[in-house]
Structures are given as structure tokens and as C-alpha cells.
N, C-alpha and C. Protein backbone atom coordinates (compact mmCIF):
# COMPACT_ATOMS: atom_id res chain seq x y z
N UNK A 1 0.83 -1.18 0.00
CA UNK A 1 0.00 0.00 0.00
C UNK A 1 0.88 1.24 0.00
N UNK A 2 0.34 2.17 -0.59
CA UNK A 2 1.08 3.63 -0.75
C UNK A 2 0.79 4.48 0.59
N UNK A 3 1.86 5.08 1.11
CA UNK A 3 1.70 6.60 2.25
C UNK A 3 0.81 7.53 1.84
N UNK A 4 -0.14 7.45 2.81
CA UNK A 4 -0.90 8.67 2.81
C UNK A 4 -0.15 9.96 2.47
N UNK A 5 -0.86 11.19 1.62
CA UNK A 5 -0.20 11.91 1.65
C UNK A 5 -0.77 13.54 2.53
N UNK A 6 -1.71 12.90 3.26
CA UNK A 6 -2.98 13.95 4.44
C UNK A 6 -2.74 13.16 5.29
N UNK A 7 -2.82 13.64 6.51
CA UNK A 7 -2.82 13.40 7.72
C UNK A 7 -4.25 12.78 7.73
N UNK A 8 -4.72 11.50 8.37
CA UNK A 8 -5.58 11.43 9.06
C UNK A 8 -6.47 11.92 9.67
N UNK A 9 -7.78 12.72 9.77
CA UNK A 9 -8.53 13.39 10.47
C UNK A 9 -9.36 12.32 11.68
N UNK A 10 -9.58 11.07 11.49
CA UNK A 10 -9.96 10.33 12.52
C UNK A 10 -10.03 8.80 12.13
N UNK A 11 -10.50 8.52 13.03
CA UNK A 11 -9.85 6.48 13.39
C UNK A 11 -11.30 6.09 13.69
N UNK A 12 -12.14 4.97 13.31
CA UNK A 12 -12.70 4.33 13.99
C UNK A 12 -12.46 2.82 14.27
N UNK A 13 -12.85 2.74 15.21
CA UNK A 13 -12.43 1.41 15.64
C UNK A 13 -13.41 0.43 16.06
N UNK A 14 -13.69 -0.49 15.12
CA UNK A 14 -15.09 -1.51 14.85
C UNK A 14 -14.25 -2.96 15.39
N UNK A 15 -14.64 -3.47 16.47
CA UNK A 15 -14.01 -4.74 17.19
C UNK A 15 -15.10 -5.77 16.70
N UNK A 16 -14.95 -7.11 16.50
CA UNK A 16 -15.51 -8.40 16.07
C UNK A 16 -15.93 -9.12 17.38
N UNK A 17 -16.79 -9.67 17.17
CA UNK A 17 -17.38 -10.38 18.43
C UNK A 17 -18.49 -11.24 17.74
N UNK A 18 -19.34 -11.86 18.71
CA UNK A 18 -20.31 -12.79 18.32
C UNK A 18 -21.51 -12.82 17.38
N UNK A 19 -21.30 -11.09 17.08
CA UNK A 19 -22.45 -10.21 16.33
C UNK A 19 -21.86 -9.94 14.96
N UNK A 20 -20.60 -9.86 14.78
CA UNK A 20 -19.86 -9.88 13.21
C UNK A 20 -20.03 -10.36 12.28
N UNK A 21 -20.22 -9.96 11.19
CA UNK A 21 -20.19 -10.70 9.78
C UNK A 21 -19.66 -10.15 8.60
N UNK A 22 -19.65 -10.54 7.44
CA UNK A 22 -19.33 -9.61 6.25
C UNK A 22 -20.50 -10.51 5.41
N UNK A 23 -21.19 -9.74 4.13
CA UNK A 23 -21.77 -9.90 3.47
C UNK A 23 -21.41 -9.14 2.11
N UNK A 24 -21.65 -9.68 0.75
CA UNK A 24 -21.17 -8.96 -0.54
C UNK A 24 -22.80 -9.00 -0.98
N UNK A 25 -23.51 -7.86 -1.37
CA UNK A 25 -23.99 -7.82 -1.98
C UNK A 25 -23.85 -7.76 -3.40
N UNK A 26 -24.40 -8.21 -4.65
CA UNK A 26 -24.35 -8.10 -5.79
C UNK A 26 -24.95 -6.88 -6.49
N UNK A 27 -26.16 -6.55 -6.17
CA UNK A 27 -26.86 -5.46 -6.10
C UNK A 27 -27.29 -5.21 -7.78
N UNK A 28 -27.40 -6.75 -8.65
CA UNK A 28 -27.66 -7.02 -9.87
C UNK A 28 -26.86 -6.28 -11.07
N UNK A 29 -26.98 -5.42 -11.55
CA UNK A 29 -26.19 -4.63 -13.26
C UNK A 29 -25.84 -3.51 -12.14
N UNK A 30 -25.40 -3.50 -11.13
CA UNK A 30 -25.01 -1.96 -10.35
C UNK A 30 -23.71 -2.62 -9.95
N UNK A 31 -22.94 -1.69 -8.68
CA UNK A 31 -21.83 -1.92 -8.30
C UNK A 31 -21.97 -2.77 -7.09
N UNK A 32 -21.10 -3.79 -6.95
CA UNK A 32 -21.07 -4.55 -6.13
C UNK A 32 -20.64 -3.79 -4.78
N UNK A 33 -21.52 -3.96 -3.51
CA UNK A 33 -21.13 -3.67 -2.14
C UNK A 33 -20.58 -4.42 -1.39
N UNK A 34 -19.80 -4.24 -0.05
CA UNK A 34 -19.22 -5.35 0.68
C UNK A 34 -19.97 -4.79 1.95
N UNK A 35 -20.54 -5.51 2.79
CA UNK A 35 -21.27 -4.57 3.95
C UNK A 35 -20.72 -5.63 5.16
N UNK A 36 -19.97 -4.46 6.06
CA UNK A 36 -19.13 -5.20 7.15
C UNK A 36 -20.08 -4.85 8.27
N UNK A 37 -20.63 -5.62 9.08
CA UNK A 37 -21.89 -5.59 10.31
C UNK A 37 -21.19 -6.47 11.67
N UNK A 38 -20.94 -5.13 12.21
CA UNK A 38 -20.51 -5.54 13.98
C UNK A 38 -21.38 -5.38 14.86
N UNK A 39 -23.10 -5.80 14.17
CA UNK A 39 -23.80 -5.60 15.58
C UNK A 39 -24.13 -3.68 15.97
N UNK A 40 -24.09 -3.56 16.06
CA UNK A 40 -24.59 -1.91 16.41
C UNK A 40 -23.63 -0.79 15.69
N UNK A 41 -23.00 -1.35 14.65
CA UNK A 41 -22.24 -0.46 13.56
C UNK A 41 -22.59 -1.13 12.48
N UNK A 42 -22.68 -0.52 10.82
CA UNK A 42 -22.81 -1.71 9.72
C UNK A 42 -22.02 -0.63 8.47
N UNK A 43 -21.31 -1.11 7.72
CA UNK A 43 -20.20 -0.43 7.15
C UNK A 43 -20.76 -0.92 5.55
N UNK A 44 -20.55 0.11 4.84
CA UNK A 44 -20.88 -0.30 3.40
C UNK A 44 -19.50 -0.17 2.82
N UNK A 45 -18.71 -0.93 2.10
CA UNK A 45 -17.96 -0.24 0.95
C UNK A 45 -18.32 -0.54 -0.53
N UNK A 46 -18.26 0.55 -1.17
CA UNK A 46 -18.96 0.08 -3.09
C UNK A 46 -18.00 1.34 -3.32
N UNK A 47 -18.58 1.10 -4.69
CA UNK A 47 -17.95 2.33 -5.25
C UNK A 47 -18.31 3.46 -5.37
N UNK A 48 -17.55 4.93 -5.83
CA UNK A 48 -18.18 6.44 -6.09
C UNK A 48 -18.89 6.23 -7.28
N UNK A 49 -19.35 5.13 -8.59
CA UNK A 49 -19.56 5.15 -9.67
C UNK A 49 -19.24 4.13 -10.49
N UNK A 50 -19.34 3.67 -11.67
CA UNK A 50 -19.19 3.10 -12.62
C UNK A 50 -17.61 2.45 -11.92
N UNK A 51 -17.41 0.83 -11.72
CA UNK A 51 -15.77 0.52 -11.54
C UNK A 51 -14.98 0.92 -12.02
N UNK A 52 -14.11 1.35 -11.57
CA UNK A 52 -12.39 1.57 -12.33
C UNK A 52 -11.64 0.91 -11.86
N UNK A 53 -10.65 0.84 -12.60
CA UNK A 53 -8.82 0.11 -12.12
C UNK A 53 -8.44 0.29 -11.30
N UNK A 54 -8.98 1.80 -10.54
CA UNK A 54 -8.28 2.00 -9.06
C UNK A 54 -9.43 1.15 -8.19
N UNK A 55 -10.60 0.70 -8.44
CA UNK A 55 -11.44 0.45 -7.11
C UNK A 55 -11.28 -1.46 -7.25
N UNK A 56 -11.21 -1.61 -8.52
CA UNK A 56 -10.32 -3.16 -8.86
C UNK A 56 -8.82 -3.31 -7.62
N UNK A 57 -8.19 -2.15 -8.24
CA UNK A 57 -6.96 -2.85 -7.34
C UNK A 57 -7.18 -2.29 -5.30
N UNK A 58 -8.28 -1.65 -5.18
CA UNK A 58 -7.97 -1.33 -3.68
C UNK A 58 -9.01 -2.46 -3.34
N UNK A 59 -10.14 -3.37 -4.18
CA UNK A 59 -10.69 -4.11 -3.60
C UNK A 59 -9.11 -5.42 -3.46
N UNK A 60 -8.23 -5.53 -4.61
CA UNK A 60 -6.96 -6.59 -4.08
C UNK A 60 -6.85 -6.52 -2.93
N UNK A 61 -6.38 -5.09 -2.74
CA UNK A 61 -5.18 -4.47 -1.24
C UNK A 61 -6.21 -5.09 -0.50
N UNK A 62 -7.73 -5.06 -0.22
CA UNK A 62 -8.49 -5.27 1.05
C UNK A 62 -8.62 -6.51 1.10
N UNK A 63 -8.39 -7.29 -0.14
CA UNK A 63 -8.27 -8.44 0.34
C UNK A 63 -7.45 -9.28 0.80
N UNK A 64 -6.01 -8.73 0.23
CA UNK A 64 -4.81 -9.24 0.84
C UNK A 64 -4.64 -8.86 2.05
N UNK A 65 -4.99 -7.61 2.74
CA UNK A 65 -4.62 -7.57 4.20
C UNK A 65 -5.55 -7.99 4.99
N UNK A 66 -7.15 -8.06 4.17
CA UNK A 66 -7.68 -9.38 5.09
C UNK A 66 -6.96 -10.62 5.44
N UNK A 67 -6.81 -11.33 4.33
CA UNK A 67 -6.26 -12.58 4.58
C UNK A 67 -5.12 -12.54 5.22
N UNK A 68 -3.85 -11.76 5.45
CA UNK A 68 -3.11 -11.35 6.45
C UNK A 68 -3.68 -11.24 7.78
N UNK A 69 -4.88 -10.21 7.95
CA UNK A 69 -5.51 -10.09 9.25
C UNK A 69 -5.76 -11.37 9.42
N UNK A 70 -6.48 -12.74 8.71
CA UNK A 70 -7.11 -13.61 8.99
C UNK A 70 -5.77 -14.69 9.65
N UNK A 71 -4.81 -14.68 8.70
CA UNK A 71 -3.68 -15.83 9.37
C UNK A 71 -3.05 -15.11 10.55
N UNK A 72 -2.75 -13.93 10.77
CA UNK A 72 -2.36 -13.32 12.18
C UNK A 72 -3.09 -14.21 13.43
N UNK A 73 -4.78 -13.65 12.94
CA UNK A 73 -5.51 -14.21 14.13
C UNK A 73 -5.71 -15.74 14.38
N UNK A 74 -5.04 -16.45 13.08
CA UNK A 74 -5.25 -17.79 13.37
C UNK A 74 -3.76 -18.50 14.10
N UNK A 75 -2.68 -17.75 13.38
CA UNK A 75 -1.62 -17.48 14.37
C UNK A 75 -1.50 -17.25 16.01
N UNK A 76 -2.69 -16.09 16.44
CA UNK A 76 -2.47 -16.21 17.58
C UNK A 76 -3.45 -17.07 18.51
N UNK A 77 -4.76 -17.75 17.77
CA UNK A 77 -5.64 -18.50 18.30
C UNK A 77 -4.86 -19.81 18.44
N UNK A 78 -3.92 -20.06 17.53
CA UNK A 78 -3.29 -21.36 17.69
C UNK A 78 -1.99 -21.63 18.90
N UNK A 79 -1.32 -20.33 19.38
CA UNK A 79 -0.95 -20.19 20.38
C UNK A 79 -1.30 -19.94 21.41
N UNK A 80 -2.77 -19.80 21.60
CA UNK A 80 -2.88 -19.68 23.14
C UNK A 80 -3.11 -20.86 23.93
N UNK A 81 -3.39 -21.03 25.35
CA UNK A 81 -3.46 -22.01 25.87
C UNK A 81 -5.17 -22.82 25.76
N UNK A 82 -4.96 -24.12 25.86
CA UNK A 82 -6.53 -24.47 25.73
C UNK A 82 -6.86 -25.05 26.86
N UNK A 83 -7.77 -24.30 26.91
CA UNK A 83 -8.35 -23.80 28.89
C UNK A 83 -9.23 -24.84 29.12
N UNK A 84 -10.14 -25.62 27.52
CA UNK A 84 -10.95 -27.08 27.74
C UNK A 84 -10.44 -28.03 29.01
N UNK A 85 -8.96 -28.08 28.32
CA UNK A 85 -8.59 -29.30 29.03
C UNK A 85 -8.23 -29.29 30.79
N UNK A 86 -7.69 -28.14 31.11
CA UNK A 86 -7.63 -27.09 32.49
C UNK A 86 -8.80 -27.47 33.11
N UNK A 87 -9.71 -27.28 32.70
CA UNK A 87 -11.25 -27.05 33.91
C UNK A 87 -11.72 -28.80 33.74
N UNK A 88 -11.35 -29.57 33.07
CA UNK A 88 -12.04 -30.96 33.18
C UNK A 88 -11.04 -31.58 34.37
């Protein structure tokens, strides 16, 4: 991914829990949406318009650092201790 070249004006921060999901809508001959739902937040991303090459390659980037985010967390689920066997 490329450096911002603006400062940031703000951060939100949407945590995953038992209420999480992602869904792609198709939304038929229109632009495809991705709608990220944490339960009492729900996030759309689509496009400003008609696809282009830039919204092609930033849907890549979001998917590659998903799947990064996804082996991290399976990385660290696979290191922790398993507490099953502790309480029996």
C-alpha cells in the first residue's frame, strides 16, 4: 500500500465479536457492495460510480490484508493455551 499523503482526520475502531459478519452484496447490473456488520455499527464499501482500475486494485489491497488479518488471528488463536482441558 502507498503513504498517505494527508494526515488522518480520525480512526474508527469496529471490534468483532459474536455479532460480526461480512456480506457482498451483488446489487444485480449496479456496483457490487461489501457490507461489514458488527452488531450496532454496519459499514458499506462500493464504489463512487461506474468501476475503475483503481477500485479493482484497492478491492486486491483489502483483500490481501484481510487474509493477512485472517492468518495473524489464526496465528495467535493457535498459540494460546486451551483452557478445555484445564477445567475438566
Amino acid at each position: 500500500m502507498t503513504r498517505r499523503r494527508t494526515p488522518r482526520t480520525s480512526v474508527i475502531r469496529l471490534t468483532t465479536g459474536h455479532a460480526a459478519r461480512t456480506l457482498r452484496h451483488p446489487y444485480g447490473h449496479g456496483e457490487p457492495v461489501l457490507a461489514l456488520d458488527f452488531g450496532a455499527a454496519f459499514l458499506l464499501v462500493t464504489t463512487a460510480g461506474p468501476v475503475t482500475g483503481q477500485d479493482v486494485e484497492f478491492a486486491r489491497q483489502l483483500a490481501r490484508e484481510a487474509a493477512r488479518f485472517a492468518r495473524s488471528l489464526e496465528s495467535s488463536f493457535h498459540t494460546l493455551p486451551d483452557t478445555r482441558q484445564e477445567a475438566a
